[in-house]
PDB file of N, CA and C in Angstrom:
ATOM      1  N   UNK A   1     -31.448  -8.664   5.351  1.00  0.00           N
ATOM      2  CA  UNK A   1     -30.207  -9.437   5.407  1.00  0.00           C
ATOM      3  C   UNK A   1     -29.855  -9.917   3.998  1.00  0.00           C
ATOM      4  N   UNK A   2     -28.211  -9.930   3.487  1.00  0.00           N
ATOM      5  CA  UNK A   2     -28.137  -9.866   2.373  1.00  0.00           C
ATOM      6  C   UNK A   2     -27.935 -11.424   2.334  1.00  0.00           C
ATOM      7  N   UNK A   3     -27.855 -12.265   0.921  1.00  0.00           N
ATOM      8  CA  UNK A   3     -27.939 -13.560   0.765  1.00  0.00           C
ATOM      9  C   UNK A   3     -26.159 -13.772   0.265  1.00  0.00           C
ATOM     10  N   UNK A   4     -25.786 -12.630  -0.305  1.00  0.00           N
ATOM     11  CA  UNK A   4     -24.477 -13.263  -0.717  1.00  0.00           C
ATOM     12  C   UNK A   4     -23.647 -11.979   0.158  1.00  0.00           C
ATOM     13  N   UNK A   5     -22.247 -13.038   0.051  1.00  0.00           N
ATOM     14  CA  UNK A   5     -21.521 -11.969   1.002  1.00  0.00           C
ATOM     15  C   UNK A   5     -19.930 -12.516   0.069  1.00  0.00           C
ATOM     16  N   UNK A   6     -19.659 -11.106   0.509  1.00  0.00           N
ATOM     17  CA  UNK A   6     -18.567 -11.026  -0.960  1.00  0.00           C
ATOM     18  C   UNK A   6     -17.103 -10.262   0.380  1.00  0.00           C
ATOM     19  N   UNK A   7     -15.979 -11.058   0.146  1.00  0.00           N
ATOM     20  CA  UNK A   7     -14.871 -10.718   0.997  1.00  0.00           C
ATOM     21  C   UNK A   7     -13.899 -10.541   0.029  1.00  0.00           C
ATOM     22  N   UNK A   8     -13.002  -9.180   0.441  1.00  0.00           N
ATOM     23  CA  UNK A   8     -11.938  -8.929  -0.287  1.00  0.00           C
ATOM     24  C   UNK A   8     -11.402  -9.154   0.186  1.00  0.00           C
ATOM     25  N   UNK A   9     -10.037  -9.959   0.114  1.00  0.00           N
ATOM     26  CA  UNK A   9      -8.617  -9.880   1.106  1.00  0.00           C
ATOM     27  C   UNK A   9      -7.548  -9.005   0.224  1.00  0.00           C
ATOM     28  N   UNK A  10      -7.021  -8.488   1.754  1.00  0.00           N
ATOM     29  CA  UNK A  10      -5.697  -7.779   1.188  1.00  0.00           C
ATOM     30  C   UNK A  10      -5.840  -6.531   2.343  1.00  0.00           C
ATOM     31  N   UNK A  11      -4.533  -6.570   2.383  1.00  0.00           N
ATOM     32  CA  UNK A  11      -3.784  -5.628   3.047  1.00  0.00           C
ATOM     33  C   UNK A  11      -4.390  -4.057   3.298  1.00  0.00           C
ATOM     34  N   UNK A  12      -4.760  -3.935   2.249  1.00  0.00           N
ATOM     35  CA  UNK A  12      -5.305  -1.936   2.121  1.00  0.00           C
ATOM     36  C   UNK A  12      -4.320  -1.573   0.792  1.00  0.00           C
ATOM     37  N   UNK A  13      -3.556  -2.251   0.147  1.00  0.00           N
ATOM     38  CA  UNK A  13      -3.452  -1.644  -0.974  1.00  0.00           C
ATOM     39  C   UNK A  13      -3.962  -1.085  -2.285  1.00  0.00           C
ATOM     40  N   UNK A  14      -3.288  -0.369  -3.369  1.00  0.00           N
ATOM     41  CA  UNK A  14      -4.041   0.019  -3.916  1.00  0.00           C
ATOM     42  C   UNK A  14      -4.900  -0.778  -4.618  1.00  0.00           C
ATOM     43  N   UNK A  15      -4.057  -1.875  -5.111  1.00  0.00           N
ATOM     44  CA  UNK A  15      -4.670  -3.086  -5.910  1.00  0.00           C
ATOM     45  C   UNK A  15      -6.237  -3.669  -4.969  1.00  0.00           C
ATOM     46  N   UNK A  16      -6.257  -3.547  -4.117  1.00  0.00           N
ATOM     47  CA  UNK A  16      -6.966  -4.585  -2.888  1.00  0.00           C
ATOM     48  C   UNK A  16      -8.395  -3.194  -3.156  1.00  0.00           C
ATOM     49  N   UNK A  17      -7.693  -2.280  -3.172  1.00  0.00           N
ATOM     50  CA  UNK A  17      -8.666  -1.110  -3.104  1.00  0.00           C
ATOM     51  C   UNK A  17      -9.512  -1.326  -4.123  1.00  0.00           C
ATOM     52  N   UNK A  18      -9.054  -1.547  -5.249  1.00  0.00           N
ATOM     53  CA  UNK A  18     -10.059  -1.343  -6.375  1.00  0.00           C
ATOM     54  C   UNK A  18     -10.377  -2.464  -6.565  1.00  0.00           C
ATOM     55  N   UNK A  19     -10.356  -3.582  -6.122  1.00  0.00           N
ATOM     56  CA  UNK A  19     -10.702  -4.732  -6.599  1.00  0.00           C
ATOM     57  C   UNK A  19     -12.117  -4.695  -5.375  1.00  0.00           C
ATOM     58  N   UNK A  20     -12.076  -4.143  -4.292  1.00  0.00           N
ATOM     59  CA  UNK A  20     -13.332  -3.930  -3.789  1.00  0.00           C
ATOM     60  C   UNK A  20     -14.723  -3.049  -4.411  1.00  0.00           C
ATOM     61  N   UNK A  21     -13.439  -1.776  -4.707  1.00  0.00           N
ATOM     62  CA  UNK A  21     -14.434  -0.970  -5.548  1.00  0.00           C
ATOM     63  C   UNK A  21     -15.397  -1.885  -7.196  1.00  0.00           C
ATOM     64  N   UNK A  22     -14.254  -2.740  -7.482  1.00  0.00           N
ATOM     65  CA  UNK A  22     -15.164  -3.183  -8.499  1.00  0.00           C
ATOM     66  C   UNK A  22     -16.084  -4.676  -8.359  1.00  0.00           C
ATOM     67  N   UNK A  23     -16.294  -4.958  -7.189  1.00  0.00           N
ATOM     68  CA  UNK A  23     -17.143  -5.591  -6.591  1.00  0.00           C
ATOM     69  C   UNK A  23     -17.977  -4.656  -6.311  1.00  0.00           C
ATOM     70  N   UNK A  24     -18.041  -3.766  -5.379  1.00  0.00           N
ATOM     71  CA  UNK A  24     -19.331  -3.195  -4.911  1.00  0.00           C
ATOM     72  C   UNK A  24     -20.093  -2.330  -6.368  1.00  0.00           C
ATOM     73  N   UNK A  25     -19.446  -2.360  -7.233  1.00  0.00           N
ATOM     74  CA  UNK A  25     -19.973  -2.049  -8.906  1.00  0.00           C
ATOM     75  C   UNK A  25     -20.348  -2.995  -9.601  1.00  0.00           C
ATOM     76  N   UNK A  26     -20.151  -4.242  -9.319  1.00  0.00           N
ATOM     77  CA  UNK A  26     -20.868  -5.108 -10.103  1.00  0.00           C
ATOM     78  C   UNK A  26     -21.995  -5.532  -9.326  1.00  0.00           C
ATOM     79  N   UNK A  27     -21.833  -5.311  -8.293  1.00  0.00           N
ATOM     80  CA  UNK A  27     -23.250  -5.907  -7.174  1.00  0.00           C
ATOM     81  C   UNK A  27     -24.112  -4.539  -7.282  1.00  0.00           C
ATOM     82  N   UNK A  28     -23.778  -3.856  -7.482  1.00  0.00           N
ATOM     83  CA  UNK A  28     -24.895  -2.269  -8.048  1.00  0.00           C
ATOM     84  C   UNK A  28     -25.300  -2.336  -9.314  1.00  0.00           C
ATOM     85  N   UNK A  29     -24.557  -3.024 -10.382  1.00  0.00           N
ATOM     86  CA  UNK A  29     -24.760  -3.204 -11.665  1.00  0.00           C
ATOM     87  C   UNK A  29     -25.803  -3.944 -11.558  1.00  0.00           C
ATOM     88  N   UNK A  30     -26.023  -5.312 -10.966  1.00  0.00           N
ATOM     89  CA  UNK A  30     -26.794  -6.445 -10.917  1.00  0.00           C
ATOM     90  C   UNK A  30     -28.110  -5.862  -9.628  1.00  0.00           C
ATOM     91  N   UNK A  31     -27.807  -4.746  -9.235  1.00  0.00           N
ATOM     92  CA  UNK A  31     -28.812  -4.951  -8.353  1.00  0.00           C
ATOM     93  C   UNK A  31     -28.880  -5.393  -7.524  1.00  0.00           C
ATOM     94  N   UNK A  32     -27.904  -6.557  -6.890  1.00  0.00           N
ATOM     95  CA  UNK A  32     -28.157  -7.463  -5.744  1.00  0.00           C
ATOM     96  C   UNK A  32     -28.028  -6.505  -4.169  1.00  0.00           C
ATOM     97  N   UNK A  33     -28.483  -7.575  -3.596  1.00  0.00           N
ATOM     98  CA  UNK A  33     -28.481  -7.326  -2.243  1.00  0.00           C
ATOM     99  C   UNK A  33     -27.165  -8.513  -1.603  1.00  0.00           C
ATOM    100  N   UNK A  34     -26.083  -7.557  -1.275  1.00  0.00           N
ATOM    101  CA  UNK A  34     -25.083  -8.611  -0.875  1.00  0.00           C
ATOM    102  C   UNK A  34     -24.032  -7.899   0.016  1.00  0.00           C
ATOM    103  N   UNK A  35     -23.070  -7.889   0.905  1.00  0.00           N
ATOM    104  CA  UNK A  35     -22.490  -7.712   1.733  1.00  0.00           C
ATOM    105  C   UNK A  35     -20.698  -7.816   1.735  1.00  0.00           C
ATOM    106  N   UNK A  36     -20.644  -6.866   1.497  1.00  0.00           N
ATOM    107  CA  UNK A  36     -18.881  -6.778   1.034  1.00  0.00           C
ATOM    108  C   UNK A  36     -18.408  -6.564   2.720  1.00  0.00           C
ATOM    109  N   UNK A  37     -17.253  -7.153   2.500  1.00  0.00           N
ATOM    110  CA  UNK A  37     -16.053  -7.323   3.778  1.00  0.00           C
ATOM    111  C   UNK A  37     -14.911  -6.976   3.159  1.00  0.00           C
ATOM    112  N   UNK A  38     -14.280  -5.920   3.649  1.00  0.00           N
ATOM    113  CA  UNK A  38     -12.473  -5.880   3.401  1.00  0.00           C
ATOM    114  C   UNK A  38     -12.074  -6.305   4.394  1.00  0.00           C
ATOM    115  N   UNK A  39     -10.907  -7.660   4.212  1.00  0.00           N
ATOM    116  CA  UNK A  39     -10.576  -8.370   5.646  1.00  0.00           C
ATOM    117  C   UNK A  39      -8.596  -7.843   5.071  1.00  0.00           C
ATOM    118  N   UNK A  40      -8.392  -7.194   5.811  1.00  0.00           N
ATOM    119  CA  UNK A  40      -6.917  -6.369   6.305  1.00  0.00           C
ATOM    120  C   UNK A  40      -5.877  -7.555   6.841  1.00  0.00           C
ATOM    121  N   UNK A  41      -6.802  -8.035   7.872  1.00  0.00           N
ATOM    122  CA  UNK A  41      -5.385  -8.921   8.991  1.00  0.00           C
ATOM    123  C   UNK A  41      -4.906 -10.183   8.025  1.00  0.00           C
ATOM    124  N   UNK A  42      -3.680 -10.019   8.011  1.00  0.00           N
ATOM    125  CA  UNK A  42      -3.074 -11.095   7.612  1.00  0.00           C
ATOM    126  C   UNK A  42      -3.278 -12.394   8.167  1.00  0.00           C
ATOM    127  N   UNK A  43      -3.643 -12.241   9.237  1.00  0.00           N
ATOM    128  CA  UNK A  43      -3.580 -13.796   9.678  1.00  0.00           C
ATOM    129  C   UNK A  43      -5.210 -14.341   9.574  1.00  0.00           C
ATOM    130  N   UNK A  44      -5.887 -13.570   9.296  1.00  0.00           N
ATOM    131  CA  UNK A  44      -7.190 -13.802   8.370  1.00  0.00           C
ATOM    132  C   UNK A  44      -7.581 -13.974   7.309  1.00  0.00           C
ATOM    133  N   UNK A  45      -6.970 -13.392   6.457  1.00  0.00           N
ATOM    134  CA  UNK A  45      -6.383 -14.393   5.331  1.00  0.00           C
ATOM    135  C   UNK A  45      -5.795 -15.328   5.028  1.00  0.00           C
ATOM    136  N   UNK A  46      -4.736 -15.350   5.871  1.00  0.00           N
ATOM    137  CA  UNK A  46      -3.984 -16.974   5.905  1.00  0.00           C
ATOM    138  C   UNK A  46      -4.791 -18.002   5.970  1.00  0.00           C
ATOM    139  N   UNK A  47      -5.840 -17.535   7.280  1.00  0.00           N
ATOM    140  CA  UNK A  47      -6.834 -18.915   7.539  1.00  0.00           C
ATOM    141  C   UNK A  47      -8.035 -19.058   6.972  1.00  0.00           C
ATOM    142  N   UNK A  48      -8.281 -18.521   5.543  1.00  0.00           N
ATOM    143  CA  UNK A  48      -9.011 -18.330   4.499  1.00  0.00           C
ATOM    144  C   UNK A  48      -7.829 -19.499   3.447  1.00  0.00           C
ATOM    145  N   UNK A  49      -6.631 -19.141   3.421  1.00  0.00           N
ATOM    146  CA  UNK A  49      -5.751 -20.039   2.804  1.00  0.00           C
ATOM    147  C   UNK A  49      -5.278 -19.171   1.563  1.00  0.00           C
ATOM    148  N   UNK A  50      -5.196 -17.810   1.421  1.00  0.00           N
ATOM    149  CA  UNK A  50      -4.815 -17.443   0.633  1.00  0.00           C
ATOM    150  C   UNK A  50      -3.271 -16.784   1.077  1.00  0.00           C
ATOM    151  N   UNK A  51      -2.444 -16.805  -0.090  1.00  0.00           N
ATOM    152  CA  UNK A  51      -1.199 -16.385   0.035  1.00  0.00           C
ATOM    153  C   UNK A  51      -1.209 -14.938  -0.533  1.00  0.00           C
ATOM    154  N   UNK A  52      -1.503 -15.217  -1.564  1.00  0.00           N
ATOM    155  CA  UNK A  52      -1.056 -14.586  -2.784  1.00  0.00           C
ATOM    156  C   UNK A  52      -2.730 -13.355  -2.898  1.00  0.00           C
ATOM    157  N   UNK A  53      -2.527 -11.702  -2.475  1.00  0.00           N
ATOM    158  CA  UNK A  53      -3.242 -10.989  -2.706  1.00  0.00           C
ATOM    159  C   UNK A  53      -3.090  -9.912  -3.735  1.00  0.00           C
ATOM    160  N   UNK A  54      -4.383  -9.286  -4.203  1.00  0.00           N
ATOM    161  CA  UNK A  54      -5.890  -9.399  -3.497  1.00  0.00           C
ATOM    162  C   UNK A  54      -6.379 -10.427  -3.992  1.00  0.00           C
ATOM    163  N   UNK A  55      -7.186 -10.671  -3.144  1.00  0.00           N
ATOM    164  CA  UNK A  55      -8.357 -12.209  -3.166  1.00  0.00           C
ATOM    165  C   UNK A  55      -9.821 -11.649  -3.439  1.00  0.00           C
ATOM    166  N   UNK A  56     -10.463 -12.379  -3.858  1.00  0.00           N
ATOM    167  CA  UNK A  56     -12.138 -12.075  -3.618  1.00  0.00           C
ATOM    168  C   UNK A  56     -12.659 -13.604  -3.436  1.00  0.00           C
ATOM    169  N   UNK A  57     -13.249 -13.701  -2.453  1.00  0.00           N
ATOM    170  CA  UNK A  57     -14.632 -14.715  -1.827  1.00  0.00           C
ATOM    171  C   UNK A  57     -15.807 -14.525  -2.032  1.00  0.00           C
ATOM    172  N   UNK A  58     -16.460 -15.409  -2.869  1.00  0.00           N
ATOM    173  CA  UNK A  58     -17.884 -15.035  -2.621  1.00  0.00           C
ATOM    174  C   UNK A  58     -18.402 -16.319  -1.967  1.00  0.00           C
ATOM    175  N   UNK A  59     -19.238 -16.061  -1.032  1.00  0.00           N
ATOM    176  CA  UNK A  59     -20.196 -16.789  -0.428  1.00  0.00           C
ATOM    177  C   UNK A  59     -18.781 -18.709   0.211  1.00  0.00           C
ATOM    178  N   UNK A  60     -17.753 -17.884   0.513  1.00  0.00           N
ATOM    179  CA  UNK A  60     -17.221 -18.597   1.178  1.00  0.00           C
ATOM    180  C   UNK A  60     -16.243 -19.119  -0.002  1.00  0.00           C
ATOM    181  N   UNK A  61     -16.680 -19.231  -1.156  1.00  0.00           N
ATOM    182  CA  UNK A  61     -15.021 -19.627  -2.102  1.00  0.00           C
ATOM    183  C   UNK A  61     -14.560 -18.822  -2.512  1.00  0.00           C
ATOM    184  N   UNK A  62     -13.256 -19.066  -3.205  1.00  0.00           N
ATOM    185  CA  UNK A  62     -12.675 -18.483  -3.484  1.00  0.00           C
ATOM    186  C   UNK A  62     -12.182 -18.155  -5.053  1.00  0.00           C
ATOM    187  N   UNK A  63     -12.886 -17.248  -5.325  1.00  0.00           N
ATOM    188  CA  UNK A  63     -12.971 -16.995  -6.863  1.00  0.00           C
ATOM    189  C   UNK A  63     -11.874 -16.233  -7.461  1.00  0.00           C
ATOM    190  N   UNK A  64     -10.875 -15.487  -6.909  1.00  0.00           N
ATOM    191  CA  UNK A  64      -9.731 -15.329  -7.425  1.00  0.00           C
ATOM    192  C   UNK A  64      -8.406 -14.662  -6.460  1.00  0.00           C
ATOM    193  N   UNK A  65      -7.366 -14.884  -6.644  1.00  0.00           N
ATOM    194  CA  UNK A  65      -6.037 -14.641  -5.874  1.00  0.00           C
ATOM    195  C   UNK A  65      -5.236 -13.819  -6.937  1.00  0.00           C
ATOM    196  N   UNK A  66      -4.476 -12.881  -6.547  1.00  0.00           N
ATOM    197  CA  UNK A  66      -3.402 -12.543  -7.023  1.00  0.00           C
ATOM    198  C   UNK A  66      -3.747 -11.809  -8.350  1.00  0.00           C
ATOM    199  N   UNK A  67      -4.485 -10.952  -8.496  1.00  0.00           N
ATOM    200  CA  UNK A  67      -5.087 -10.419  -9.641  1.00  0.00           C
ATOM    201  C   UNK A  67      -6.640  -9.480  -9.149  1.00  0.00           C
ATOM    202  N   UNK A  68      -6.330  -8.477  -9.677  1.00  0.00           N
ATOM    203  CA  UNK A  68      -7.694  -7.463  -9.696  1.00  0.00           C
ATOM    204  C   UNK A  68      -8.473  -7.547 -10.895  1.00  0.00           C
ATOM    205  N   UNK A  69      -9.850  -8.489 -10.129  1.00  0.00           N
ATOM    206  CA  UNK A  69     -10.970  -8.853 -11.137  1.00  0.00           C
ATOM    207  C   UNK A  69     -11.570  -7.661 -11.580  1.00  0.00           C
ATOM    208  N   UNK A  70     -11.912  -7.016 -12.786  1.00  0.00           N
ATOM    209  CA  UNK A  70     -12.987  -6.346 -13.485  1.00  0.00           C
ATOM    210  C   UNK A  70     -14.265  -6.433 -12.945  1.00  0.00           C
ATOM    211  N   UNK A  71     -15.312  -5.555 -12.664  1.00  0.00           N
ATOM    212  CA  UNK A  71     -16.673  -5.829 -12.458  1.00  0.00           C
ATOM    213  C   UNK A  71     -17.415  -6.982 -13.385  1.00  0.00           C
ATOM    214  N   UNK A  72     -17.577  -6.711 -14.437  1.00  0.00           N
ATOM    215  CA  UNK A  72     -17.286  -7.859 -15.298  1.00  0.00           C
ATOM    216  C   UNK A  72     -16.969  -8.945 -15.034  1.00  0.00           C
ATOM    217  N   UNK A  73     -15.920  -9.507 -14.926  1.00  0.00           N
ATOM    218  CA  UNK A  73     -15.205 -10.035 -14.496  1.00  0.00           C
ATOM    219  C   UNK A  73     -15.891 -11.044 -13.255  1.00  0.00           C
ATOM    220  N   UNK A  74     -16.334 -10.389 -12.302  1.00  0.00           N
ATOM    221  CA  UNK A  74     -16.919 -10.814 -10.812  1.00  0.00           C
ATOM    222  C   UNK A  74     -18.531 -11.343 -11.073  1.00  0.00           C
ATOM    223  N   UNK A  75     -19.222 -10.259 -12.345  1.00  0.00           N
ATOM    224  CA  UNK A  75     -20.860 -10.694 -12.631  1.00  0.00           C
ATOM    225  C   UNK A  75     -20.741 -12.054 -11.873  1.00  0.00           C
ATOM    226  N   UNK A  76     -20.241 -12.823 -12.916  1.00  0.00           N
ATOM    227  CA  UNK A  76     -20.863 -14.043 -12.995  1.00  0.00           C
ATOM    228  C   UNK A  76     -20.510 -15.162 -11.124  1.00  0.00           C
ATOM    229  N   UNK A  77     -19.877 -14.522 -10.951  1.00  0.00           N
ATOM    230  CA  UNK A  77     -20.007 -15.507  -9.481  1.00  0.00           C
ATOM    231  C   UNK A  77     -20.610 -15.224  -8.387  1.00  0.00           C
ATOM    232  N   UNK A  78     -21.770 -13.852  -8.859  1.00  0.00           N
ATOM    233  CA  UNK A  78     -22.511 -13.204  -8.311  1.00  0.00           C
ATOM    234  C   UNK A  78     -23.784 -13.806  -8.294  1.00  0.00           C
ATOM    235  N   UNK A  79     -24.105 -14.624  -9.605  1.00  0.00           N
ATOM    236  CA  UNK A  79     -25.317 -15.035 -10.023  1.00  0.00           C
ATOM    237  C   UNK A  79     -25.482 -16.607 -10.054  1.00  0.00           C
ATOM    238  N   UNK A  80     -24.884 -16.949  -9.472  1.00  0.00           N
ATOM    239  CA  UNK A  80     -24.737 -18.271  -9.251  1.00  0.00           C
ATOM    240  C   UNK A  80     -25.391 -18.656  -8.160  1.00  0.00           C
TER     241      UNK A  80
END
């Protein structure tokens, strides 16, 4: 069972797409053991509280809206 769990929001676009892809590359970069979610339904996101996609969650916050993070970018809220 993984310890961190990492949620993308967004629709299925392209943006949403790669912002997963570069999560599941920084959690391969680092090695971790952690658990990606692409959450699609809008109204599951809403009640996450985000408007504005793609989103990424880790471990329940919310580390960025409206912008596709870099692997890079994501390391560090990985290791926390």
């Amino acid at each position: 069972m993984s310890n961190i769990q990492v949620e993308v929001l967004g629709t299925g676009c392209k943006k949403c797409q790669q912002l997963e892809t570069n999560a599941k590359q920084a959690i391969a970069d680092l090695s971790l053991d952690a658990e990606v979610l692409h959450i699609k339904d809008a109204i599951e996101i809403a009640k996450r509280g985000v408007l504005s996609t793609p989103a990424l969650m880790v471990n329940g916050k919310l580390v960025a809206k409206g912008k596709v993070m870099s692997a890079d970018e994501i390391k560090p809220f990985l290791q926390n």
